[in-house]
C-alpha atoms as a PDB file:
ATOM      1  CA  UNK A   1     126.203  80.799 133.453  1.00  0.00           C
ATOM      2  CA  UNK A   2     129.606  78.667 134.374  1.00  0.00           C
ATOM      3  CA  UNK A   3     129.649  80.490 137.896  1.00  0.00           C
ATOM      4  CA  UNK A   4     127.004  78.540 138.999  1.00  0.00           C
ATOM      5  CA  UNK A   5     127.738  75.280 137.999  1.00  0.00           C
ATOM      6  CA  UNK A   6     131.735  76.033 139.048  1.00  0.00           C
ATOM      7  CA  UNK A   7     130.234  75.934 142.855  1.00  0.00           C
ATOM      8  CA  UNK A   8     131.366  73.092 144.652  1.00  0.00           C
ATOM      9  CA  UNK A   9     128.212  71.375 146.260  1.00  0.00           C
ATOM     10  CA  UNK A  10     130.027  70.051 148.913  1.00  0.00           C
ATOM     11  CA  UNK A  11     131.309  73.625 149.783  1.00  0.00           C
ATOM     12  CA  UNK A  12     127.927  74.859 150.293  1.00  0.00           C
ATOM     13  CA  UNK A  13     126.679  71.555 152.453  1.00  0.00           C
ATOM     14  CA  UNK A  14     130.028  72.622 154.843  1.00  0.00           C
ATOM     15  CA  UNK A  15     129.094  76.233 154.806  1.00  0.00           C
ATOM     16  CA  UNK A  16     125.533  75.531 155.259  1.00  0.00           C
ATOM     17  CA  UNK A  17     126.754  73.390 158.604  1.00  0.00           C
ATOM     18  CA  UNK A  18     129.107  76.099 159.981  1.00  0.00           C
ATOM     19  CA  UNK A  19     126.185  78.370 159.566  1.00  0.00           C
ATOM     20  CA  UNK A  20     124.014  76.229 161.177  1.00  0.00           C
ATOM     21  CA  UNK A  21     121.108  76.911 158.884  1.00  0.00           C
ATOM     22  CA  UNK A  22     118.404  74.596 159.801  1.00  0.00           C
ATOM     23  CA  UNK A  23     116.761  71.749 156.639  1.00  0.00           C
ATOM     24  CA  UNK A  24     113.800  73.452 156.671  1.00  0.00           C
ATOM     25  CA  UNK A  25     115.702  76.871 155.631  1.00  0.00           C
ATOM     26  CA  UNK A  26     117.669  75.544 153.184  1.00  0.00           C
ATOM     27  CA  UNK A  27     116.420  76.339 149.560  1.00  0.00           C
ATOM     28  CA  UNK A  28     116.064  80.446 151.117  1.00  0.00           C
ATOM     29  CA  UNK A  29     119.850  80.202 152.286  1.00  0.00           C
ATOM     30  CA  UNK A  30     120.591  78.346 148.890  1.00  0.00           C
ATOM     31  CA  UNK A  31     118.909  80.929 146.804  1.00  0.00           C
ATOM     32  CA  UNK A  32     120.756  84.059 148.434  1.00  0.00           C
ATOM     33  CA  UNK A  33     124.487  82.519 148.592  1.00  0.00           C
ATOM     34  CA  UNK A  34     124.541  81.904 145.043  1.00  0.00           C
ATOM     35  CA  UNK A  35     122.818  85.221 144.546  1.00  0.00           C
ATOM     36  CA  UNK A  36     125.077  86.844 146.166  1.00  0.00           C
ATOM     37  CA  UNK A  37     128.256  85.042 144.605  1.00  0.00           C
ATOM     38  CA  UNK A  38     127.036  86.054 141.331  1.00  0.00           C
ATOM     39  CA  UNK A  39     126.735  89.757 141.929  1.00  0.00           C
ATOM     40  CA  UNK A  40     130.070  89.254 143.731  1.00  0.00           C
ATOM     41  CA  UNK A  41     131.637  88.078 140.572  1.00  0.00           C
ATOM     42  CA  UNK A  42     129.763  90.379 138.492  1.00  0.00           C
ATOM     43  CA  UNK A  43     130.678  93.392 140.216  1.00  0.00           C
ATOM     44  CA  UNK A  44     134.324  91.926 140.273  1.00  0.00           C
ATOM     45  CA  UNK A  45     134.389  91.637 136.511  1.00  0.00           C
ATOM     46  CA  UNK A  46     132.680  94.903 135.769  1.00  0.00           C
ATOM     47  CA  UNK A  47     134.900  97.120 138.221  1.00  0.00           C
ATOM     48  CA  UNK A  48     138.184  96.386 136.432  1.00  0.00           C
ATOM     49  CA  UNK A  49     136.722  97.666 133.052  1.00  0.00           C
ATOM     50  CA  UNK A  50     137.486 101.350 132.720  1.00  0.00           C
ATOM     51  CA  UNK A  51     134.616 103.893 131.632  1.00  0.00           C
ATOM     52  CA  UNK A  52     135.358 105.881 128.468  1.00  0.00           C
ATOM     53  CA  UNK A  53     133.098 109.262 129.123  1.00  0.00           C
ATOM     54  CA  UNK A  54     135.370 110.973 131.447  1.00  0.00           C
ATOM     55  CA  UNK A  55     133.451 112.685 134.174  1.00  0.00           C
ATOM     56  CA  UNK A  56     130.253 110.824 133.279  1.00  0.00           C
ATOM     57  CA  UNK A  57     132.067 107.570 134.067  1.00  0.00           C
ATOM     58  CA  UNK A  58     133.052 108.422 137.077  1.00  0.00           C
ATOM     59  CA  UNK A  59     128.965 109.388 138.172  1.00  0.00           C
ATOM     60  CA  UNK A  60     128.340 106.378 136.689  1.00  0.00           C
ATOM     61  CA  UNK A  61     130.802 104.690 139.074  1.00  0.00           C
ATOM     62  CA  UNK A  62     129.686 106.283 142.208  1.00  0.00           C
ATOM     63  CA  UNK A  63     126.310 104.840 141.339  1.00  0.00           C
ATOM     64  CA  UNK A  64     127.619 101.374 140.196  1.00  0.00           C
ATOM     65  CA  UNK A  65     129.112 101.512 144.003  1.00  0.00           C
ATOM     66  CA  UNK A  66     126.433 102.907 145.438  1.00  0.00           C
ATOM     67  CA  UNK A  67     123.782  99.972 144.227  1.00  0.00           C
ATOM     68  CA  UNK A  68     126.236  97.835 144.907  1.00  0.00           C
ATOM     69  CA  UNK A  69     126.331  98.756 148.431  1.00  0.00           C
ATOM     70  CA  UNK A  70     122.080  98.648 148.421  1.00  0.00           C
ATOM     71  CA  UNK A  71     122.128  95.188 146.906  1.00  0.00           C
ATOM     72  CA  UNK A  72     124.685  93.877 149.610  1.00  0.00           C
ATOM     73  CA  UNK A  73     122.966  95.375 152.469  1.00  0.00           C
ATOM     74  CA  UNK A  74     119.865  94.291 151.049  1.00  0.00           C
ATOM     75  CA  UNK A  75     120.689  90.525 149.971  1.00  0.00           C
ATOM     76  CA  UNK A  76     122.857  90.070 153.732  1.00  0.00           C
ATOM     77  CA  UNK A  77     119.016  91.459 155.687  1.00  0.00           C
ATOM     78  CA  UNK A  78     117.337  88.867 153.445  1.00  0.00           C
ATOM     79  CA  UNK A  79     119.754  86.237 154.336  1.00  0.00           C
ATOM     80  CA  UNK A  80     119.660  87.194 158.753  1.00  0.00           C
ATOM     81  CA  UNK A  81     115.704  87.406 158.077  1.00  0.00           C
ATOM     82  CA  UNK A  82     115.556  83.439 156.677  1.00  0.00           C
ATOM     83  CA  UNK A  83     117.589  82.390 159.569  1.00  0.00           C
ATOM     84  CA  UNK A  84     115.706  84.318 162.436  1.00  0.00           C
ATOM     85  CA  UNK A  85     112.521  83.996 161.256  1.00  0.00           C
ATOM     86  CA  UNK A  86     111.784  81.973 158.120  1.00  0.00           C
ATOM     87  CA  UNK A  87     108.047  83.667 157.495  1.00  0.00           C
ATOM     88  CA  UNK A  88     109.773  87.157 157.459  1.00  0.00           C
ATOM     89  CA  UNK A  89     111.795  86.543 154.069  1.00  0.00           C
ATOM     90  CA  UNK A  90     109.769  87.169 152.090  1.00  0.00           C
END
């Protein structure tokens, strides 16, 4: 995928330091930033796309949204677990 290899490294190393995410945390905090920038771009490109099944498309959008919410929620509890507690993520 040309998301991931369009992410500047030095971005994340400044990021990373602003965060203050300690070494040892690193690969967890690496692993759910770009997670989390791909579903951000995938849920980007997919929401612009209209649905073609009238009224099923739009229960098909209020469950797009509401996984989307799930995933966020879950992916940002994942991401305050690594840096609290590093043997609580999992």
């Amino acid at each position: 995928m040309g998301l991931i290899q369009d992410i500047k490294e030095d971005a994340l190393f400044d990021r990373a330091g602003k965060e203050k995410v300690p070494f040892f945390q690193w690969f967890k905090w690496l692993e759910t930033t770009i997670n989390q920038e791909v579903l951000k771009f995938l849920f980007k490109s997919k929401a612009g796309k209209p649905e073609s099944n009238g009224s099923k498309g739009d229960k098909k959008t209020l469950e797009k949204e509401k996984v989307k919410k799930e995933l966020s929620s879950y992916l940002e509890t994942q991401r305050r677990k690594s840096q609290l507690n590093p043997d609580l993520a999992g």
